[in-house]
N, C-alpha and C. Protein backbone atom coordinates (compact mmCIF):
# COMPACT_ATOMS: atom_id res chain seq x y z
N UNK A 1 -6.63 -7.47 23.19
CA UNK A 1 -7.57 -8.46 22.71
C UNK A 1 -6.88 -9.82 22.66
N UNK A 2 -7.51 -10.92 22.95
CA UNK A 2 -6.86 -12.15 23.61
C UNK A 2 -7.64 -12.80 21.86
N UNK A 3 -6.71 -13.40 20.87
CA UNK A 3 -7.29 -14.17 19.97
C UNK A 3 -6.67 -15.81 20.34
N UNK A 4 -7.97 -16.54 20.14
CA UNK A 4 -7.26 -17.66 20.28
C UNK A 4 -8.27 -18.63 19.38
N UNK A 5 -8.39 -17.82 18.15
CA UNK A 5 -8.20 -18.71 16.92
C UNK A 5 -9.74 -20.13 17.30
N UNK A 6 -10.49 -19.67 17.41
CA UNK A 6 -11.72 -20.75 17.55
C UNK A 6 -11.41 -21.32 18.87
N UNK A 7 -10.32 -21.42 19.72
CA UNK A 7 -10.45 -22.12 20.65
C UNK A 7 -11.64 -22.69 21.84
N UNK A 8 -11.31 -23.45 22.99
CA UNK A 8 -12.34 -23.85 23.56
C UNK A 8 -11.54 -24.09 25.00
N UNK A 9 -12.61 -24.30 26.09
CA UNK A 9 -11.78 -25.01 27.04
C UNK A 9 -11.20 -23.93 27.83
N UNK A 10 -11.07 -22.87 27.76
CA UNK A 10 -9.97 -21.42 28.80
C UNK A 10 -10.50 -21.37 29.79
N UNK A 11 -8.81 -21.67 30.47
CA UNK A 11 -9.29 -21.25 31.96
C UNK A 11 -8.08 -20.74 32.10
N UNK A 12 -8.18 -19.89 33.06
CA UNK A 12 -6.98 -18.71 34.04
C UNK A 12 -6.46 -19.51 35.21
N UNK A 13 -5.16 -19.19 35.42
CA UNK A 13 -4.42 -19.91 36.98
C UNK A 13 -3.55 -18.59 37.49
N UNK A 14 -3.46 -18.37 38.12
CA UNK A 14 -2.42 -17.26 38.92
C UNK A 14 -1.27 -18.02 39.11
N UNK A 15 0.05 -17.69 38.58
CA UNK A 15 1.27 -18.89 38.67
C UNK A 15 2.00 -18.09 39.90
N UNK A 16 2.73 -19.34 40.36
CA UNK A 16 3.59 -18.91 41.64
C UNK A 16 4.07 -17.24 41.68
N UNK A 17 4.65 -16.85 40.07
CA UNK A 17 5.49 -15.67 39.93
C UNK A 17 4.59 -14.58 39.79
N UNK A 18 2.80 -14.93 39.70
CA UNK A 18 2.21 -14.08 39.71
C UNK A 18 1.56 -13.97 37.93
N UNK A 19 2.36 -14.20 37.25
CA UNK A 19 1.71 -14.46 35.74
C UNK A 19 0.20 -15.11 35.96
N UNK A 20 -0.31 -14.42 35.14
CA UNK A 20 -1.80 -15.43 34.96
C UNK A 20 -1.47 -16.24 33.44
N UNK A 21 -1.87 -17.67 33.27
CA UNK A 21 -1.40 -18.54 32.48
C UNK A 21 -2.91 -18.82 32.31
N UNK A 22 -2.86 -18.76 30.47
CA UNK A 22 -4.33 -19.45 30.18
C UNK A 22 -4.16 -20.81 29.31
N UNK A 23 -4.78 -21.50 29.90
CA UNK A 23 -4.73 -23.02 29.16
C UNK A 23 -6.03 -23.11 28.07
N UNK A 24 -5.54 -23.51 26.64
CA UNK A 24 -6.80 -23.47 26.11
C UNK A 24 -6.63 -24.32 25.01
N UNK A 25 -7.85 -25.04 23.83
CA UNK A 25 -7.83 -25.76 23.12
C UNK A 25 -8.02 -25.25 21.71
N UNK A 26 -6.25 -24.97 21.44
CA UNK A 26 -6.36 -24.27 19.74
C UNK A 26 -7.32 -25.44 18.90
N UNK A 27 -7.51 -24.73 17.95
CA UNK A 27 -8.30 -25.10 16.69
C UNK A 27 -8.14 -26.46 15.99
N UNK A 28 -6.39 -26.44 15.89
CA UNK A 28 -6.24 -27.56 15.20
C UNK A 28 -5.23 -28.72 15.88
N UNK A 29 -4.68 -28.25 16.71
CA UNK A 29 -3.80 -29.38 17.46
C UNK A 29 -3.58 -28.70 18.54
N UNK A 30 -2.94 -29.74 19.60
CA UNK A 30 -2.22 -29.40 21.12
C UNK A 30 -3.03 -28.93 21.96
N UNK A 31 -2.51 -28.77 23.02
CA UNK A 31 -2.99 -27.43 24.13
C UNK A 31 -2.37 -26.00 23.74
N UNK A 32 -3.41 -25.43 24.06
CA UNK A 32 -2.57 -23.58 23.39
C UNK A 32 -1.97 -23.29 25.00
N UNK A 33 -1.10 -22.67 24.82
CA UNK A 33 -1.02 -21.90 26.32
C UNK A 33 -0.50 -20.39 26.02
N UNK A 34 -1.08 -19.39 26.65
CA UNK A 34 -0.59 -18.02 26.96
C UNK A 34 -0.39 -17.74 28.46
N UNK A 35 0.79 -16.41 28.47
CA UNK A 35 1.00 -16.17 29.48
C UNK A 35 0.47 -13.97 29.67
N UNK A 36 0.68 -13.70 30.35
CA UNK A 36 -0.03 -12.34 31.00
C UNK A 36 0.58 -12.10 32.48
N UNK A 37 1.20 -10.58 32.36
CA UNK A 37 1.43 -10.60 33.48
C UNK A 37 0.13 -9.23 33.89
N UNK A 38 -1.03 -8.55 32.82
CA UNK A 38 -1.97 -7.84 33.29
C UNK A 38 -3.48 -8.50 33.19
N UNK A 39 -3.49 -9.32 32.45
CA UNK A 39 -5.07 -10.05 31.98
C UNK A 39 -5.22 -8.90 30.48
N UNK A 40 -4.40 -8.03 30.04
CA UNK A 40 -4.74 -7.41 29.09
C UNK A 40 -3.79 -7.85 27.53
N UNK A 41 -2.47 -7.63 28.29
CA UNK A 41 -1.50 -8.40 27.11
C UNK A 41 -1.24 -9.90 27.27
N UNK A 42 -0.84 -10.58 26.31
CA UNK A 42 -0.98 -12.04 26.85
C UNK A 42 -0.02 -12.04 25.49
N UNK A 43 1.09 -13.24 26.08
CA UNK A 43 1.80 -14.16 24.90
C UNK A 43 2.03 -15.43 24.79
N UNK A 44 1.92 -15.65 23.53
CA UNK A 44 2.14 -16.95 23.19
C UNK A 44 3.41 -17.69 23.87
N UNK A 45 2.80 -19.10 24.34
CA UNK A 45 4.16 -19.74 25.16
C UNK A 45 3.81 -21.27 24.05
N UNK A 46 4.80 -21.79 24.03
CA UNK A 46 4.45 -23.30 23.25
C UNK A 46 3.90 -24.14 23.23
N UNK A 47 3.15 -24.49 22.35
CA UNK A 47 1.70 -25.55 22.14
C UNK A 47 2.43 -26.84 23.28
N UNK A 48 1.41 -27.07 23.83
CA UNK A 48 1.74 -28.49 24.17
C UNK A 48 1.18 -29.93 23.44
N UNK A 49 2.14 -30.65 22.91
CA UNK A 49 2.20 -31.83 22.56
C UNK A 49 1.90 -33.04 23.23
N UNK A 50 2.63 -33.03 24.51
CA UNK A 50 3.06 -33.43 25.72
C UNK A 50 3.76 -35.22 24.73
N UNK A 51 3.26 -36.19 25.08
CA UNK A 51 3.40 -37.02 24.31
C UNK A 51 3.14 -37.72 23.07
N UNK A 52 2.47 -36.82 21.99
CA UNK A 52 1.37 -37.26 21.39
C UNK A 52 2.59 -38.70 20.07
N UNK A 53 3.86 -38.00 19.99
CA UNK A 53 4.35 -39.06 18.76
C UNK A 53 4.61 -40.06 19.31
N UNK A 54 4.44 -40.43 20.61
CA UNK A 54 4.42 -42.01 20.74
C UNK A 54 3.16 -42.33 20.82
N UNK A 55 2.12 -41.88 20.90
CA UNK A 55 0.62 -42.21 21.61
C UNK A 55 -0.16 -42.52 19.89
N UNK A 56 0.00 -43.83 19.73
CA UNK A 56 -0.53 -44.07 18.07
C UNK A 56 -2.40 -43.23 18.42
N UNK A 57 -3.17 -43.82 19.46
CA UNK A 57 -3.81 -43.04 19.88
C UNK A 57 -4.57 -41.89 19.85
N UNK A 58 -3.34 -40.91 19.91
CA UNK A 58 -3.80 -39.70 19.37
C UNK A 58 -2.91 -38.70 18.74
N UNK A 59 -2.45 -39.52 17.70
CA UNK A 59 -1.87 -39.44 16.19
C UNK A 59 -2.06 -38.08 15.52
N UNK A 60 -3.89 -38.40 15.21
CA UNK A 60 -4.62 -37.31 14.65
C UNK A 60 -4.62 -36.12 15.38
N UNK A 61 -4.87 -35.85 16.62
CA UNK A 61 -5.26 -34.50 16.83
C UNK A 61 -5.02 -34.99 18.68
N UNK A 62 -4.54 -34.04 19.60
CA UNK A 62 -4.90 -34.12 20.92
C UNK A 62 -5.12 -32.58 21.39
N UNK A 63 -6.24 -32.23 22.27
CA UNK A 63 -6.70 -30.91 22.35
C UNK A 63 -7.44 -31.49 23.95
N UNK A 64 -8.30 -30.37 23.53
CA UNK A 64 -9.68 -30.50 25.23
C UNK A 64 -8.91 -30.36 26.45
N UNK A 65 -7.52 -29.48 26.74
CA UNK A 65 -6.86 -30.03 27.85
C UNK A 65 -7.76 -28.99 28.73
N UNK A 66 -7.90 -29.96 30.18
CA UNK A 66 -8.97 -28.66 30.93
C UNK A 66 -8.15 -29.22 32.29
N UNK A 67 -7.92 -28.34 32.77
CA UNK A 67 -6.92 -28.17 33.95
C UNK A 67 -7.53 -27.75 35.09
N UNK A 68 -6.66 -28.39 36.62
CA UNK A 68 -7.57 -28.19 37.58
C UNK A 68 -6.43 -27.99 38.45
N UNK A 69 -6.31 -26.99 39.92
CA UNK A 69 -5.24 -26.63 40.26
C UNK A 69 -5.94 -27.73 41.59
N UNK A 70 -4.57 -28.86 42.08
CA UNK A 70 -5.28 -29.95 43.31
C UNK A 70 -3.87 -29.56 44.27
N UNK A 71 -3.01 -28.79 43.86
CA UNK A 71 -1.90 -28.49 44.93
C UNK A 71 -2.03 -28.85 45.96
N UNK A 72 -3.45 -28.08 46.77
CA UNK A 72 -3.32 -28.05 48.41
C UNK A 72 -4.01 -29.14 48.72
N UNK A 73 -4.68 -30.16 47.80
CA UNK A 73 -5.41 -31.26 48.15
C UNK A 73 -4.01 -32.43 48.42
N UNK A 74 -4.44 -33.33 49.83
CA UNK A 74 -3.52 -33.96 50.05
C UNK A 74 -3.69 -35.43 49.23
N UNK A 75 -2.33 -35.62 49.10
CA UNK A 75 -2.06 -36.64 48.16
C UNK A 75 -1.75 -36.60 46.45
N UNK A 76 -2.54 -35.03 45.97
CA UNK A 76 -2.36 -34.60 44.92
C UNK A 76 -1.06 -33.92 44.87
N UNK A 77 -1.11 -32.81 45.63
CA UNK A 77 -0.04 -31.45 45.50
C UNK A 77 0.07 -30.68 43.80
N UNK A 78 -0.69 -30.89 42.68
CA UNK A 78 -0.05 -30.76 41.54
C UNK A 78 -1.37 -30.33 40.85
N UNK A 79 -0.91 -29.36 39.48
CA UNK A 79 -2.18 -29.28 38.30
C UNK A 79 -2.03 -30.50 37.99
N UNK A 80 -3.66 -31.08 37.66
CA UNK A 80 -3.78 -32.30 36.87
C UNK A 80 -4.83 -31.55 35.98
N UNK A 81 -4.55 -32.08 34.63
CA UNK A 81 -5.02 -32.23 33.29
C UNK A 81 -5.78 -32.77 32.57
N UNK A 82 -6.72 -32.89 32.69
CA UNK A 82 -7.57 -33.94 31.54
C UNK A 82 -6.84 -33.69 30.07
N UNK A 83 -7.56 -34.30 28.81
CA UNK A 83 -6.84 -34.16 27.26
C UNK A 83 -7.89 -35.45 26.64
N UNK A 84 -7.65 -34.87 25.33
CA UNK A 84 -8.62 -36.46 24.58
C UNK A 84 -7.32 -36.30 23.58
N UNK A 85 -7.41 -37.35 22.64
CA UNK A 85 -6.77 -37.71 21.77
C UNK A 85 -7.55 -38.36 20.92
N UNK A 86 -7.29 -37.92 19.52
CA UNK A 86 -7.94 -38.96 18.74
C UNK A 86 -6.92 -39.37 17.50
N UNK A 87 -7.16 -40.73 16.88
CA UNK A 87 -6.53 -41.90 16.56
C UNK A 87 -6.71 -43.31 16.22
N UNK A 88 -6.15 -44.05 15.84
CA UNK A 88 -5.07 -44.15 15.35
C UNK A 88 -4.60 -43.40 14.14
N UNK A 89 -5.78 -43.65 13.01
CA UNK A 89 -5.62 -43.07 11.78
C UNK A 89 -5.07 -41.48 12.07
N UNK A 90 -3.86 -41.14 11.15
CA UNK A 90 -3.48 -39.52 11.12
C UNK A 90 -4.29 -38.83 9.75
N UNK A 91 -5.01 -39.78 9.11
CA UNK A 91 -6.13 -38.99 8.56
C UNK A 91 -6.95 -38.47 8.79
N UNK A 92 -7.16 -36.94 9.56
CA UNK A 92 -8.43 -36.12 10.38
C UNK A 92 -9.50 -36.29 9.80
N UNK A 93 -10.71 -36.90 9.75
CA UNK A 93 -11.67 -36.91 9.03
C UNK A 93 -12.83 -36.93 10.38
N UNK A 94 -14.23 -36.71 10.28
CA UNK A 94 -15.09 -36.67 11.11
C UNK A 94 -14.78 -37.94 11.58
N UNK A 95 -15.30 -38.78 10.65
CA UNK A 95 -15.57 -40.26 11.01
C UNK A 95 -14.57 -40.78 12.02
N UNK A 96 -13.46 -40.40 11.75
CA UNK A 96 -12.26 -41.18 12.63
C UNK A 96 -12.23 -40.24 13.69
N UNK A 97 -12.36 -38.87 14.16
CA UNK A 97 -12.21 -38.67 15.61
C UNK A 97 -13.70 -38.37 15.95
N UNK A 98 -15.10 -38.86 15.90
CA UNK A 98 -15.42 -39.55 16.40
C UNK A 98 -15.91 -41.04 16.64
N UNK A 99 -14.99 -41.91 16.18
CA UNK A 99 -14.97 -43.62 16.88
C UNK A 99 -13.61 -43.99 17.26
N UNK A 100 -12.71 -42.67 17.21
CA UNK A 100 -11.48 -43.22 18.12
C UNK A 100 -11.25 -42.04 19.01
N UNK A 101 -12.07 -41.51 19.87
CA UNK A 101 -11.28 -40.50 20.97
C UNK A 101 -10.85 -41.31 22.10
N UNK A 102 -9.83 -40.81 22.87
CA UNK A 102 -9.33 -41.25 24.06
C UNK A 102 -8.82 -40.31 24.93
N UNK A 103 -9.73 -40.08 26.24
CA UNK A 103 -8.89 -39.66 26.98
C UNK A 103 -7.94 -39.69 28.37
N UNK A 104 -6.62 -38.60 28.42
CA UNK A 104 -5.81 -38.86 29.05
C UNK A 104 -5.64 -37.85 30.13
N UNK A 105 -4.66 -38.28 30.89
CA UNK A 105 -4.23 -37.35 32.07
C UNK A 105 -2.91 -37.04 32.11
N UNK A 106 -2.55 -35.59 32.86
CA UNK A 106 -1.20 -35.32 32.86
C UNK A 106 -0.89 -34.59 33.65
N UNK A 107 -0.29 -34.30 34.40
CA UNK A 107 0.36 -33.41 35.84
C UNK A 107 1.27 -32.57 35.73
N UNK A 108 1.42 -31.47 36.75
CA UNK A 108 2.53 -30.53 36.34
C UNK A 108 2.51 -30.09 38.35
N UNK A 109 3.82 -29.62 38.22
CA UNK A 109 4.11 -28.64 39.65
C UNK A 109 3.82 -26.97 38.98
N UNK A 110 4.17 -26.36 37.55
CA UNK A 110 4.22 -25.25 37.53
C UNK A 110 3.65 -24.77 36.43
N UNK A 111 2.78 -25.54 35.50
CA UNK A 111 1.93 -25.22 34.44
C UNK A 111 2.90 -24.92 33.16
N UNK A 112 4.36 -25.50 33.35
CA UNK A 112 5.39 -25.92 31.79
C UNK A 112 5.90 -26.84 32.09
N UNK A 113 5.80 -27.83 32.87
CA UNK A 113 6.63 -28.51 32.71
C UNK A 113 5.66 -30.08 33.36
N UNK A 114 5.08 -30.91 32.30
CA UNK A 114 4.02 -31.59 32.22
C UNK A 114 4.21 -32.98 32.69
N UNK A 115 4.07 -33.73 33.21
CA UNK A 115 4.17 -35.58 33.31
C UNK A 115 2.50 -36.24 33.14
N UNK A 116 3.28 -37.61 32.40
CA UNK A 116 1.84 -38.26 32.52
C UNK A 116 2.42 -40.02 33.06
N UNK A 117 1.27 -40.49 32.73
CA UNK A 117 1.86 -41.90 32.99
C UNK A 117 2.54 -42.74 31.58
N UNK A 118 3.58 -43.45 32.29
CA UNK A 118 4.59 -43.64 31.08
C UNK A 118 5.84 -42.91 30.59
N UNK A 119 5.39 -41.58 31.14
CA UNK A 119 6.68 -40.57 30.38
C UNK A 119 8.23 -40.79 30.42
N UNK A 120 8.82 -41.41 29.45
CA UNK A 120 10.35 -41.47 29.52
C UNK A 120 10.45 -40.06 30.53
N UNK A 121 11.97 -40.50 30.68
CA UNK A 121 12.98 -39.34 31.46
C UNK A 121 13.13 -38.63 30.43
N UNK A 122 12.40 -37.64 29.68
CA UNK A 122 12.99 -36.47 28.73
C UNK A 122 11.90 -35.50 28.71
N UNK A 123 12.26 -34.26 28.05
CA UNK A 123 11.66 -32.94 28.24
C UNK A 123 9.82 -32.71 27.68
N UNK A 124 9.00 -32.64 28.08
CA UNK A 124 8.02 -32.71 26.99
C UNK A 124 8.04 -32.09 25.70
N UNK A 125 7.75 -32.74 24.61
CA UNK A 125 7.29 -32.10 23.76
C UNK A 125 6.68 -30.91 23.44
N UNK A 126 7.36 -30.20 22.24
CA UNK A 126 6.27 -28.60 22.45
C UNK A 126 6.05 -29.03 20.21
N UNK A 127 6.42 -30.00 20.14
CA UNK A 127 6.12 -30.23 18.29
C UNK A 127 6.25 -31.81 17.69
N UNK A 128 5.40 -31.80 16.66
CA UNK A 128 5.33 -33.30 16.69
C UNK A 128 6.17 -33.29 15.19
């Protein structure tokens, strides 16, 4: 049984090694990600953050990541990512994520290891 806690947003990718990787939007922060090598057991791999402690932005909460595999499309080669963020205020309240959402984009070659625009030279984030 696959729990993922209210989530939203799941979708399945078949990874190079054959793992199926599910991208999905936990409850209360990040991107969730699990991994499966049957579609029956699945484990937890580390929330993604990606950039959120520099992004005043999306302070409060960043989730909705919905992923699209553009590899064989030319000029792409890569998963790209949608994401919203909401922000500035880190006080979660209705009111503030909805009149500050924003959303962003982010790329990967192998579904862990993430870039967006801006990203210093360092590892992504998996905690804020």
């Amino acid at each position: 049984t696959i729990n993922i806690a209210n989530g939203e947003n799941e979708q399945v990718f078949v990874a190079d090694n054959g793992d199926y990787v599910m991208i999905y939007s936990p409850n209360d922060n990040g991107i969730g990600v699990k991994r499966s090598r049957d579609l029956v057991h699945w484990r937890d791999e580390p929330t993604l953050y990606l950039g959120q402690k520099d992004w005043p932005w999306a302070w409060t909460r960043i989730t909705g990541g919905y992923a699209a595999d553009f590899r064989q499309i030319p000029g792409v080669g890569k998963y790209v990512m949608l994401f919203h963020g909401s922000g500035p205020d880190k006080q979660r309240s209705d009111a503030n994520e909805n009149a500050n959402n924003h959303v962003a984009i982010a790329w990967s070659d192998d579904l862990k290891n993430w870039d967006w625009p801006g990203k210093q030279a360092a590892p992504a984030a998996t905690s804020r």
